[in-house]
Structures are given as C-alpha cells and as structure tokens.
N, C-alpha and C. Protein backbone atom coordinates (compact mmCIF):
# COMPACT_ATOMS: atom_id res chain seq x y z
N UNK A 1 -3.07 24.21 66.32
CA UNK A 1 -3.87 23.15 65.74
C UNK A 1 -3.83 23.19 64.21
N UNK A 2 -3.98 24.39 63.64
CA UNK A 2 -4.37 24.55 61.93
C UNK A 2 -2.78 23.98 61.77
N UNK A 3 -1.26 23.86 62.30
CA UNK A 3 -0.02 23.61 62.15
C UNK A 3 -0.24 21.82 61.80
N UNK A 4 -0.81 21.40 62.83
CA UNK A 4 -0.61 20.05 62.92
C UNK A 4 -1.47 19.68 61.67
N UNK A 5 -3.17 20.29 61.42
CA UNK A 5 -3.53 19.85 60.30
C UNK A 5 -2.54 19.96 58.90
N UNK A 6 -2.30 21.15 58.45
CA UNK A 6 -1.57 21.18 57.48
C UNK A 6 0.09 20.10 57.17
N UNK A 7 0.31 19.70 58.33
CA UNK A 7 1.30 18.69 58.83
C UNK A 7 1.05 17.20 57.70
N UNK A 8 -0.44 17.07 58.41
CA UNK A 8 -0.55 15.67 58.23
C UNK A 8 -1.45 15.74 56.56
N UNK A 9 -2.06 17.00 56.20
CA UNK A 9 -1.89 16.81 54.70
C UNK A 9 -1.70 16.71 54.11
N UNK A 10 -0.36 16.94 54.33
CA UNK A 10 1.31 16.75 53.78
C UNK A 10 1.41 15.09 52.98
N UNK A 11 1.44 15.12 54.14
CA UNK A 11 1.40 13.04 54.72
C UNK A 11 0.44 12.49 53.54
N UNK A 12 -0.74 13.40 53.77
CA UNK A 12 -2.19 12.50 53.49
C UNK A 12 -2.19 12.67 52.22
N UNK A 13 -1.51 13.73 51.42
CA UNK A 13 -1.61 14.07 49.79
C UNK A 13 -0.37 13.11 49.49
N UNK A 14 0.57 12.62 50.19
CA UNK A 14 1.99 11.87 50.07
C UNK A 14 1.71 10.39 49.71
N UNK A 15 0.27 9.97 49.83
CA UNK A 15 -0.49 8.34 50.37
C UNK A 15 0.03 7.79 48.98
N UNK A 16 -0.64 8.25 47.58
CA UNK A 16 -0.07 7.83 46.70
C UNK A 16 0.83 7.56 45.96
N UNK A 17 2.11 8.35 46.40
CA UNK A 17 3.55 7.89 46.60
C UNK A 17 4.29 7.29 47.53
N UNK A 18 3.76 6.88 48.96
CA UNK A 18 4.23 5.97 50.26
C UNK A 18 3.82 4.67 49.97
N UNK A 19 2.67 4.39 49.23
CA UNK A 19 2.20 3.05 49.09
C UNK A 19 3.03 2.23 48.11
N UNK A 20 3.33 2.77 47.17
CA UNK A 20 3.79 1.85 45.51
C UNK A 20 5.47 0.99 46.45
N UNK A 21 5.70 2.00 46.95
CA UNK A 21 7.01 1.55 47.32
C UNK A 21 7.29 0.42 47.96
N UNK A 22 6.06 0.32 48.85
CA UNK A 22 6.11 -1.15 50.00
C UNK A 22 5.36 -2.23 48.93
N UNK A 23 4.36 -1.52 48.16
CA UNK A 23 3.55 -2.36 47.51
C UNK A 23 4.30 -2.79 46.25
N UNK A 24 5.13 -2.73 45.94
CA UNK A 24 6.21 -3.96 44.88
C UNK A 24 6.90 -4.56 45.55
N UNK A 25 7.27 -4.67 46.86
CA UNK A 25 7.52 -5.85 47.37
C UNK A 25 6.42 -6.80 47.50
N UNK A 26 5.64 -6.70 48.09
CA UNK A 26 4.53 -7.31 47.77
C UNK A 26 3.97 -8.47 46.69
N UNK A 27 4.26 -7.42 45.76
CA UNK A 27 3.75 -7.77 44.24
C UNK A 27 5.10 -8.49 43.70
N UNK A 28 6.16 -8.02 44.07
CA UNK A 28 7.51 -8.09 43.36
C UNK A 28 7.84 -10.29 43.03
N UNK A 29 8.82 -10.10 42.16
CA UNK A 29 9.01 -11.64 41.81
C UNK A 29 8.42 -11.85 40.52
N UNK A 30 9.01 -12.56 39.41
CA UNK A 30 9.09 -12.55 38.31
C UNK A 30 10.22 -12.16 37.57
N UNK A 31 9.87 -11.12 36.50
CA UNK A 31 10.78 -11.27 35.73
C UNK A 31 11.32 -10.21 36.11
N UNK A 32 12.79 -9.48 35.56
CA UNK A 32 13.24 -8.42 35.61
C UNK A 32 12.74 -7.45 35.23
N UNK A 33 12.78 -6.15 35.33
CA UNK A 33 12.16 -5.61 34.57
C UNK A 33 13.24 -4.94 33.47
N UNK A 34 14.74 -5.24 34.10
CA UNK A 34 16.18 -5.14 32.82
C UNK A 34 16.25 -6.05 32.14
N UNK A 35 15.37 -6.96 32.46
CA UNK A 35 15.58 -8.72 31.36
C UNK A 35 17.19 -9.26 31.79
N UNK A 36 17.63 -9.04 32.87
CA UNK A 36 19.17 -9.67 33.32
C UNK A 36 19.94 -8.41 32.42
N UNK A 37 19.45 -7.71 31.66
CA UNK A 37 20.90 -6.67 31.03
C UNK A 37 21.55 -6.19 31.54
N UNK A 38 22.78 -6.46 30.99
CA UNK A 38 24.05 -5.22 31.75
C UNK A 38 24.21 -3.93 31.08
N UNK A 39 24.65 -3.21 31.68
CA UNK A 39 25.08 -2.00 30.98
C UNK A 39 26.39 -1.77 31.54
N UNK A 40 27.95 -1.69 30.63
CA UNK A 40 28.99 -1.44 31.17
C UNK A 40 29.27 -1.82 32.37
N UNK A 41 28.88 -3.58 32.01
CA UNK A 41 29.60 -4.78 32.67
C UNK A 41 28.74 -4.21 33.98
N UNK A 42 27.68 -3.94 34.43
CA UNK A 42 26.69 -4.02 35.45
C UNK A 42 25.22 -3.83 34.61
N UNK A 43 24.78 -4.61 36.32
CA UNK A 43 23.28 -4.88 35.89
C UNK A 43 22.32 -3.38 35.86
N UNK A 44 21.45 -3.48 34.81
CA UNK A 44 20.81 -2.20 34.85
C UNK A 44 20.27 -1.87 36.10
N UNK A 45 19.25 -2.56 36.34
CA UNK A 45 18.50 -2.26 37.66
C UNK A 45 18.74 -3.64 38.93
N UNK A 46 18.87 -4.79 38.38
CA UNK A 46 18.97 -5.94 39.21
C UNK A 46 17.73 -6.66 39.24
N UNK A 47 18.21 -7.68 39.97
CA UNK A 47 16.70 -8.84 39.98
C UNK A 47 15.44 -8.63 40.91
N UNK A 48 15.69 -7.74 42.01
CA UNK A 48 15.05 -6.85 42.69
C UNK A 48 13.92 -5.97 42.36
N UNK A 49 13.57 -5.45 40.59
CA UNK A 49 13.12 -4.77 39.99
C UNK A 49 12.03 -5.39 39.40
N UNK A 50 11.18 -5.84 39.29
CA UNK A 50 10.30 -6.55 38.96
C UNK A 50 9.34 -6.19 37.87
N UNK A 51 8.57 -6.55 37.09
CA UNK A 51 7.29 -6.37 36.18
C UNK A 51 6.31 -6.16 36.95
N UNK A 52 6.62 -7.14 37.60
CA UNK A 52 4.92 -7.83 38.67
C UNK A 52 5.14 -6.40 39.86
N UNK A 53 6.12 -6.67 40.01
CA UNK A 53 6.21 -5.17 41.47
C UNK A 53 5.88 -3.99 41.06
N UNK A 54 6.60 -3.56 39.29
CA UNK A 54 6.16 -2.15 39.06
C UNK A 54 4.29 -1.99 39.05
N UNK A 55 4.17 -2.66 38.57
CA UNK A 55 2.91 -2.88 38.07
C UNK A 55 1.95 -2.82 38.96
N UNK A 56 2.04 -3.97 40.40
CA UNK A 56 1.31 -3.89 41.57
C UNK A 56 1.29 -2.82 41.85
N UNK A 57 2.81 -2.32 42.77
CA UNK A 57 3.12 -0.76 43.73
C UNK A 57 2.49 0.14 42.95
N UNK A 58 2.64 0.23 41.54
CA UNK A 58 1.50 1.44 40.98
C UNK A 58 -0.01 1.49 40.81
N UNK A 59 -0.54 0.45 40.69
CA UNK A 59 -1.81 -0.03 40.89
C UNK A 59 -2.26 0.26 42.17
N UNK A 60 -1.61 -0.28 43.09
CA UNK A 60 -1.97 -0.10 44.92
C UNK A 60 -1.44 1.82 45.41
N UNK A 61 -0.86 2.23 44.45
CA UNK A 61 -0.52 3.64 44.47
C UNK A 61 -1.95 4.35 44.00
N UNK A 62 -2.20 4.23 42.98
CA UNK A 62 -3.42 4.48 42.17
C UNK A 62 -5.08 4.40 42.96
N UNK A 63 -4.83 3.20 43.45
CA UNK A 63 -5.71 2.25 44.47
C UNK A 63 -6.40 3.30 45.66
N UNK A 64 -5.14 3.54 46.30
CA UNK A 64 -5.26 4.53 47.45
C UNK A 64 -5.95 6.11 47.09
N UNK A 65 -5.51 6.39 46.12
CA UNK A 65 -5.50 7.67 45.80
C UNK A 65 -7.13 7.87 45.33
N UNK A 66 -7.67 6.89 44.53
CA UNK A 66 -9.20 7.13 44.26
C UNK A 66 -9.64 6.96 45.59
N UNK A 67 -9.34 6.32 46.92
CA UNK A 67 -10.19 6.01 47.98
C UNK A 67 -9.96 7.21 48.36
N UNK A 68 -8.87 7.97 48.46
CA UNK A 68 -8.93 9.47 48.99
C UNK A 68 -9.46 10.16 48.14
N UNK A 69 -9.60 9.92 46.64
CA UNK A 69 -10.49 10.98 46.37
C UNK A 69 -11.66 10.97 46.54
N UNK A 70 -12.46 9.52 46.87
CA UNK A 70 -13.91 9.17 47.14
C UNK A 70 -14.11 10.08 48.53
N UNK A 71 -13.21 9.55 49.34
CA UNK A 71 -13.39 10.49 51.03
C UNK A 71 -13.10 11.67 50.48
N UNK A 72 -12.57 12.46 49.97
CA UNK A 72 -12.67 13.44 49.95
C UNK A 72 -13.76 14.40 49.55
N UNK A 73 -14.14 13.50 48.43
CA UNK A 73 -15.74 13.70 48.00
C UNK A 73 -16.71 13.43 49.08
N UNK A 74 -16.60 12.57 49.67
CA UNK A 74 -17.72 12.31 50.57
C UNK A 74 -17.72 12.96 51.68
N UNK A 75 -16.69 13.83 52.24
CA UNK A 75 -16.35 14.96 52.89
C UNK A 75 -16.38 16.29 52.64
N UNK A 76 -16.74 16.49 51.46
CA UNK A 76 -16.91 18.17 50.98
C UNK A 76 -15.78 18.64 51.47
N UNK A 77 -14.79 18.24 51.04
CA UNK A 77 -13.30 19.04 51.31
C UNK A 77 -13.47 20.44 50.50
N UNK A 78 -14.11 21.39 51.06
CA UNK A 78 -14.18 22.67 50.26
C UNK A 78 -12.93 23.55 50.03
N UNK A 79 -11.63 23.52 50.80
CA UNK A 79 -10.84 24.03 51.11
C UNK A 79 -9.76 23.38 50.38
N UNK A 80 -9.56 22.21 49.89
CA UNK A 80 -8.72 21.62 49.05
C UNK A 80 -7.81 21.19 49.65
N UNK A 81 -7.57 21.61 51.25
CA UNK A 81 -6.60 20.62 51.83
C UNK A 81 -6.07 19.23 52.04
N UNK A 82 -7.14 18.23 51.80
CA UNK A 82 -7.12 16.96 52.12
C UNK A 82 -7.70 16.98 50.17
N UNK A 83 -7.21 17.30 49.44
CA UNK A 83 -7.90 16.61 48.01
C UNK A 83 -7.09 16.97 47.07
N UNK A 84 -6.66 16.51 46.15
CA UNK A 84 -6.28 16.48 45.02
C UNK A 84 -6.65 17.43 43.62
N UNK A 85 -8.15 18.12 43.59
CA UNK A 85 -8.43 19.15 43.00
C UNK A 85 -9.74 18.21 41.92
N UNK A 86 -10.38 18.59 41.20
CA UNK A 86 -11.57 18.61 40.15
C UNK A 86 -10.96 16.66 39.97
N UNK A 87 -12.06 16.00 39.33
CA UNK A 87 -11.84 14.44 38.58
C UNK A 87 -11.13 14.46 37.97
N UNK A 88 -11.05 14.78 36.76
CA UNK A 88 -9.80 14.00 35.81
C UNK A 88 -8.89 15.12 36.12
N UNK A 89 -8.39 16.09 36.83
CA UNK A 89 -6.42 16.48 37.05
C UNK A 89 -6.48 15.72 38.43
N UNK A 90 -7.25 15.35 39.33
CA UNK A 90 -6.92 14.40 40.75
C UNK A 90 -6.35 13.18 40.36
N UNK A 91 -7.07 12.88 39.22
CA UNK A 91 -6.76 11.30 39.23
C UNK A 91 -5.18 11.85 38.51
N UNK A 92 -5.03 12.53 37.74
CA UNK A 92 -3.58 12.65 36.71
C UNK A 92 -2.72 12.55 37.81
N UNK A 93 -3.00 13.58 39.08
CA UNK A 93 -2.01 13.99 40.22
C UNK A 93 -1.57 12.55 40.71
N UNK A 94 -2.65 11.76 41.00
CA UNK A 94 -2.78 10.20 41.82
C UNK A 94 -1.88 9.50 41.03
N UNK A 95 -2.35 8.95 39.65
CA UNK A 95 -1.03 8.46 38.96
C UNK A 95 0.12 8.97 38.95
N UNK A 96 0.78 10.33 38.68
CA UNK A 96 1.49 10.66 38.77
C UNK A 96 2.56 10.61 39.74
N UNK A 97 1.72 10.57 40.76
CA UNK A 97 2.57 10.18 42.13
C UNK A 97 2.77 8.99 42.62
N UNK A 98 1.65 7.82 41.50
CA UNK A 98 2.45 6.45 41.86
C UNK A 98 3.26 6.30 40.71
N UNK A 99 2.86 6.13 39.72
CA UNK A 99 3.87 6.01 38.62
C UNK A 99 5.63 6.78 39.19
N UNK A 100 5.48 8.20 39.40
CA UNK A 100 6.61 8.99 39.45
C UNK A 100 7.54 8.03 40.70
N UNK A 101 6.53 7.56 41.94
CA UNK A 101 7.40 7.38 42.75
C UNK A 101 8.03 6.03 42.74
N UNK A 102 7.43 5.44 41.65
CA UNK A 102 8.66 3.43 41.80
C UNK A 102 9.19 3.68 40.13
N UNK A 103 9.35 5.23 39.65
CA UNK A 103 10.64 5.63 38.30
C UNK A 103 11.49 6.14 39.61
N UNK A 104 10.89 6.88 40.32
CA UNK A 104 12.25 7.40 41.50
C UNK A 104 13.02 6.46 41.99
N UNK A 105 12.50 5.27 42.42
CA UNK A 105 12.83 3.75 43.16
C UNK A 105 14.17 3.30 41.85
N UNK A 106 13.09 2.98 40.76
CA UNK A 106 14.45 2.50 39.90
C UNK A 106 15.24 3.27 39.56
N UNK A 107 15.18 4.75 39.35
CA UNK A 107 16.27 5.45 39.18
C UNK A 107 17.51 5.52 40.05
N UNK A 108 16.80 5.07 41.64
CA UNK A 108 17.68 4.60 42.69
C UNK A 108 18.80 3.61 42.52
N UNK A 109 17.78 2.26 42.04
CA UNK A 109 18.82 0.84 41.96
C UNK A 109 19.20 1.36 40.56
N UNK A 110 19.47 1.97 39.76
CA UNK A 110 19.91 2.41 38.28
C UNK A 110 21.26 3.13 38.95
N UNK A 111 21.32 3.84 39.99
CA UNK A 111 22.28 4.70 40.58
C UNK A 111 23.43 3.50 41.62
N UNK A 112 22.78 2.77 42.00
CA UNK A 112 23.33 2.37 42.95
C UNK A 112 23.95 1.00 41.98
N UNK A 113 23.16 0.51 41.42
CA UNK A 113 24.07 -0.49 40.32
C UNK A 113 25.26 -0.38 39.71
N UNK A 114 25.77 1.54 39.36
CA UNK A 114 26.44 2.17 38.60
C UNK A 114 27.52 2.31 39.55
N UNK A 115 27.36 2.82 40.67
CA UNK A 115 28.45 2.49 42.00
C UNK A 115 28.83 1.11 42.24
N UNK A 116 28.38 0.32 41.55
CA UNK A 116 28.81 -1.38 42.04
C UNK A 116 28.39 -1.60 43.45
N UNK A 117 27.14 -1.38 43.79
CA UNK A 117 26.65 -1.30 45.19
C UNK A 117 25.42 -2.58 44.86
N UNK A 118 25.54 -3.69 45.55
CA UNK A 118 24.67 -4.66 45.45
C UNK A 118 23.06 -5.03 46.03
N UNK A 119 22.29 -5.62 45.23
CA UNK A 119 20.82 -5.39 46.01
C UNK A 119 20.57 -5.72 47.29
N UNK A 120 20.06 -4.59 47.98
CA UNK A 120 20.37 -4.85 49.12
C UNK A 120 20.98 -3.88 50.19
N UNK A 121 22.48 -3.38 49.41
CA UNK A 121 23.43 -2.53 50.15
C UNK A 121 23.09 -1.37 50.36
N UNK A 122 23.29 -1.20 51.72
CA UNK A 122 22.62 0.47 52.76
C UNK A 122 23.35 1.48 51.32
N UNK A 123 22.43 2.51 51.34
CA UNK A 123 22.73 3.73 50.56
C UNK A 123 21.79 4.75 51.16
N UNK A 124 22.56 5.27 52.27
CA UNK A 124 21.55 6.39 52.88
C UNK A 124 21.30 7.07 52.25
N UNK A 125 20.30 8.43 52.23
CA UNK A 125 19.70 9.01 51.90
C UNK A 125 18.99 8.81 50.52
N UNK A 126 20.05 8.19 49.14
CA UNK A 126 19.48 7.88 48.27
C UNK A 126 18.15 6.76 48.64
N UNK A 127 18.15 5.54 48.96
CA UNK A 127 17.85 4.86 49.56
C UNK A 127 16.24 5.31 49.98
N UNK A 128 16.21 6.51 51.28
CA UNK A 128 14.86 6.57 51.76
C UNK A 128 14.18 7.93 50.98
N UNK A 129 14.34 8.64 49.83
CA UNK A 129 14.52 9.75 49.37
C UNK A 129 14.00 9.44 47.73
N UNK A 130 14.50 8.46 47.06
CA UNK A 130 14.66 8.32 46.18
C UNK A 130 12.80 7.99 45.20
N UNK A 131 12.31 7.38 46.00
CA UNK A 131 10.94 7.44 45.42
C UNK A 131 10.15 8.92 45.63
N UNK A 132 10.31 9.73 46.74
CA UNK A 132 9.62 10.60 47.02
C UNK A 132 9.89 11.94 46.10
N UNK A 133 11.39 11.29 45.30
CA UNK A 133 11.95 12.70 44.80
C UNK A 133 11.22 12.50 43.54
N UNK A 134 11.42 11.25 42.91
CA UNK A 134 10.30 10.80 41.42
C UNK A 134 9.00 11.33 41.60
N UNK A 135 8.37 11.26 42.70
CA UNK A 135 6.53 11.37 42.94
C UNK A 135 6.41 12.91 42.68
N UNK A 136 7.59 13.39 43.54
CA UNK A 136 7.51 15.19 43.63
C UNK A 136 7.84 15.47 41.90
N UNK A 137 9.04 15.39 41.48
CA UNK A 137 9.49 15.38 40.17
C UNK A 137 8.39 15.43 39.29
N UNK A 138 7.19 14.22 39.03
CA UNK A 138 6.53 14.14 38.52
C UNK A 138 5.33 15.15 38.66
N UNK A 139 5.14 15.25 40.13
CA UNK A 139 3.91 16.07 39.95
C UNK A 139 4.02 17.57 39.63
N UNK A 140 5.52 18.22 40.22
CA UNK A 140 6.42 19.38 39.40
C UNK A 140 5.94 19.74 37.92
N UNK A 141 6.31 18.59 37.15
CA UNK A 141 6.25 18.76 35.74
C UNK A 141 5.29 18.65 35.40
N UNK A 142 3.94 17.89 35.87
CA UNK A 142 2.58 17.64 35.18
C UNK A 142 1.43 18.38 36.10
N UNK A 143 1.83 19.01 36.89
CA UNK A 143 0.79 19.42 37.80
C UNK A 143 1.75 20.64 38.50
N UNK A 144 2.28 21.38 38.18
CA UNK A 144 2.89 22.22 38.71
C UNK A 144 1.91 23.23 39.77
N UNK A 145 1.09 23.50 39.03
CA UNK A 145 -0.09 24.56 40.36
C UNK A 145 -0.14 23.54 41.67
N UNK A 146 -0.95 22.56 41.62
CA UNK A 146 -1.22 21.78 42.39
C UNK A 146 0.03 21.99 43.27
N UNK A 147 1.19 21.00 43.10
CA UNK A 147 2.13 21.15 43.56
C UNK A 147 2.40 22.48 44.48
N UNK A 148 2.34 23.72 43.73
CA UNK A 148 2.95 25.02 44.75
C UNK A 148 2.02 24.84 45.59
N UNK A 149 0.35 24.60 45.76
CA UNK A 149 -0.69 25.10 46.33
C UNK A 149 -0.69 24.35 47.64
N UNK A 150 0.00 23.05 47.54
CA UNK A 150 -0.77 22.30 48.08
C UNK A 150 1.15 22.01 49.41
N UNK A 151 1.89 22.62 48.45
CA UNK A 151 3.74 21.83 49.17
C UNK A 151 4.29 23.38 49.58
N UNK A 152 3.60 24.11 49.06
CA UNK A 152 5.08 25.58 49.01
C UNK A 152 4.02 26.70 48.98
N UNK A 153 2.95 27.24 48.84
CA UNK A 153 2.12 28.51 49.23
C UNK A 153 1.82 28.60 50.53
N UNK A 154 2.34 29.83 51.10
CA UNK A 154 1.73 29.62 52.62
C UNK A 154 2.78 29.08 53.71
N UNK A 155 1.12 28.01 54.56
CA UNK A 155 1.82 27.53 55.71
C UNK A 155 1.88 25.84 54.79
N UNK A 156 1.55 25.92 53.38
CA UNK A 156 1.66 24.39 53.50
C UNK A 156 3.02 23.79 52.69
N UNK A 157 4.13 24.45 53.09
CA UNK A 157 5.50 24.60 53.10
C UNK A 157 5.57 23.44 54.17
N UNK A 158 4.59 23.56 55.42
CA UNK A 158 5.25 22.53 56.32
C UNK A 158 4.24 21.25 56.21
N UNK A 159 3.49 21.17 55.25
CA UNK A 159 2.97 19.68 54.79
C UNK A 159 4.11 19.09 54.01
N UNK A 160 4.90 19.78 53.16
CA UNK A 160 6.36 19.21 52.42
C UNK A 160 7.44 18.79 53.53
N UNK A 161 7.48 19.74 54.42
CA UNK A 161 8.70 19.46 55.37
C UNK A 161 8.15 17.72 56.25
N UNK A 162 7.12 18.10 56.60
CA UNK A 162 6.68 17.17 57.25
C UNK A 162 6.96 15.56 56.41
N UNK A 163 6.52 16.09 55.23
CA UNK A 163 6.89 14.51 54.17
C UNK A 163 8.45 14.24 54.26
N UNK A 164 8.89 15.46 53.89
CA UNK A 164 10.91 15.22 54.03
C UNK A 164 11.53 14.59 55.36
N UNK A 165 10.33 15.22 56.45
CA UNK A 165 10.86 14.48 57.86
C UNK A 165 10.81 13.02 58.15
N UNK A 166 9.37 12.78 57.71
CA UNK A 166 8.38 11.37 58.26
C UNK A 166 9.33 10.39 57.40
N UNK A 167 9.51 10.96 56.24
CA UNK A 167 9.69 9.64 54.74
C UNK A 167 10.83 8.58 55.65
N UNK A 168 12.37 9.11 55.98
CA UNK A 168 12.87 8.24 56.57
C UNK A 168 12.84 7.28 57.66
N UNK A 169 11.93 7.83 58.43
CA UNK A 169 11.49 7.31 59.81
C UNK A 169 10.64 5.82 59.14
N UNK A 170 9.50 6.61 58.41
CA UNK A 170 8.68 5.62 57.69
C UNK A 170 9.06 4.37 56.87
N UNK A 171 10.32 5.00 56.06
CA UNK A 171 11.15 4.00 55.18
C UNK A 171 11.53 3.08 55.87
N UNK A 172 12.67 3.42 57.35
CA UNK A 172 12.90 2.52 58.33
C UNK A 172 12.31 2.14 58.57
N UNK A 173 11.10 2.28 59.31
CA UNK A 173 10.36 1.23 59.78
C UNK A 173 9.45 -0.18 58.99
N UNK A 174 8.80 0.65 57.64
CA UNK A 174 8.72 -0.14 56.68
C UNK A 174 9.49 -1.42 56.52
N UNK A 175 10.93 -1.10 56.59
CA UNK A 175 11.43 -1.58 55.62
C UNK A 175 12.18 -3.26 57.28
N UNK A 176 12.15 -2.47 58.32
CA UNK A 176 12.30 -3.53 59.98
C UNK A 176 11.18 -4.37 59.84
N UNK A 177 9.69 -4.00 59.45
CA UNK A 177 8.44 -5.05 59.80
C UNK A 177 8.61 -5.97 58.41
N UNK A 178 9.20 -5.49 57.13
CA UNK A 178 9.03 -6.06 56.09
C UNK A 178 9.75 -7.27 56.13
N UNK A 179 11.14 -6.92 56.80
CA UNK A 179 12.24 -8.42 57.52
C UNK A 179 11.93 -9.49 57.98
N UNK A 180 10.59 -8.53 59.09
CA UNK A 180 10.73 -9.78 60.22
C UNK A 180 9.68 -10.49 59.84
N UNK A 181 8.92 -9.55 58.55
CA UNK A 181 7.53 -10.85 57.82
C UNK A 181 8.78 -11.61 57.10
N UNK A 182 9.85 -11.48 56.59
CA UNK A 182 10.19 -12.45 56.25
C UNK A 182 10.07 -11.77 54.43
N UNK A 183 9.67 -10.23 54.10
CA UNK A 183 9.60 -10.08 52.53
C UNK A 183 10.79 -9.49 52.25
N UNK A 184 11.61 -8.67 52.98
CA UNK A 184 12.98 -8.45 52.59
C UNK A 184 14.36 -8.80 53.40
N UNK A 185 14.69 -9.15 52.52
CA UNK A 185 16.66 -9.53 53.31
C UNK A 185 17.17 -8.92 54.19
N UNK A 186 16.80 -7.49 54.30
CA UNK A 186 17.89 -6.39 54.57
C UNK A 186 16.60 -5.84 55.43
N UNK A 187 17.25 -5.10 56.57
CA UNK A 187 15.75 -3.97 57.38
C UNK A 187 16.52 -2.90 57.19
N UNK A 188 17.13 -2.49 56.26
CA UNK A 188 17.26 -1.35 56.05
C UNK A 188 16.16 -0.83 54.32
C-alpha cells in the first residue's frame, strides 16, 4: 500500500507540469511566439507556439498547483508527501514546474524545427518527454532539495519512475481526446 501511495505522489507533485501542456492548446492561437522568424532558413518554433498558449498553460499550471497547495494545507500533510514544502519555496516549486514545463515543450518544437520535421510530425520520445524534462530541469536547478526529497530519497525514486511511466500513456491519450474535440490535427 505505502508503494502505491508514494506512486501516485509522484503523479500528484507532477500536476503542475501535466497541466500547462494540454492547457496551451486550449489557450493557444494568436500570435507566434517566434513572430514567423526563421533561423537558418527554418522556423524557430512554428505557428503552433503561441503567446496566448504560453501564457494560459502556465497560468492553468500555476492554477493547479495553489489548489494543491490549499488541499494540502487543508489536509495537514505533515509528512510532505502530497506538498510542495513552506509558502513562498511551494509556490517557486509550482511555477517552476509550469513555467519549466511549456520551455521544455518549445525547446521540443525548437528541436524538431531544426530536423525539418513539421508541426505536427510524430517525434517519439522527444515528443511525450520533452515538457517533463523542462519541469524536472527547472526544479533541479531552483529547488534542488525538494527535488531529491520528494523524486530520488528513499522509496520516492518510484514517484519519479511512476511520472517517466504514466507521462506517455497520458501524452497519448491527451493528445486522441484532444482530436476528436476537434483541438488538434494530429492524435499523436
């Protein structure tokens, strides 16, 4: 049982980097956020990349993360499993992990533009990987304790694995219901 909890804390500390990603589609439409620039006769990021999307997905990243820190508060999470740590480094962690995870996203279409790979075109692993590696990245560098305490001390090594497992499953599926609403081209 304590396996499966630590599992899904994984998950549950992951909320503010799973959300931004679906949530700029959402939001997405407007302007570029490359302004149409090329870089060596390709587009920086593509038309796919939005103002309005970064902006939303991190907001609705952000969004989530105070509601978990409210429940968490309102739960006496004494143990720190399900929480983020003290007010102002929770909230740093929360941004951090939306902000970090739609720089991971564009660092993606920044990669995949550079291959001459068009918006849109399957790129496994980069593809379902690529926001989660920005969110981690970020919270690495600005929250490093947090990070070991909560991904790599212990048994909660398998709250990380569990995120590395779920993310693609999740991405897929995300990305099949997002089609058939009719918000993206591609269900991949």
């Amino acid at each position: 049982m304590d396996a499966i909890i630590v599992a899904l804390s994984g998950f549950w500390l992951m909320l503010p980097a799973f959300v931004p990603n679906s949530a700029a589609v959402l939001f997405g439409g407007g302007k570029p956020i490359d302004l149409n620039r090329s870089w060596r006769g390709k587009r920086i990021l593509g038309d796919g990349k939005t103002w309005t999307g970064l902006i939303g997905g991190i907001s609705a990243g952000i969004a989530v993360g105070v509601i978990q820190m409210m429940l968490g508060a309102s739960m006496g999470d004494k143990n720190g499993l399900w929480g983020f740590g003290s007010l102002p480094t929770a909230f740093g962690i929360v941004i951090a992990l939306a902000v970090g995870s739609l720089l991971g996203d564009l660092t993606g279409a920044f990669i995949k533009r550079r291959l001459g790979l068009q918006r849109g075109a399957k790129a496994p692993v980069l593809d379902q990987y690529n926001f989660i590696a920005g969110a981690l990245i970020a919270v690495i560098l600005f929250f490093p304790s947090w990070f070991m305490s909560s991904f790599v001390d212990g048994a909660s090594l398998l709250g990380l694995l569990t995120v590395l497992i779920v993310t693609p499953i999740l991405h897929r599926s995300v990305n099949i219901y997002g089609h058939r609403l009719g918000l993206k081209k591609e269900p991949w």
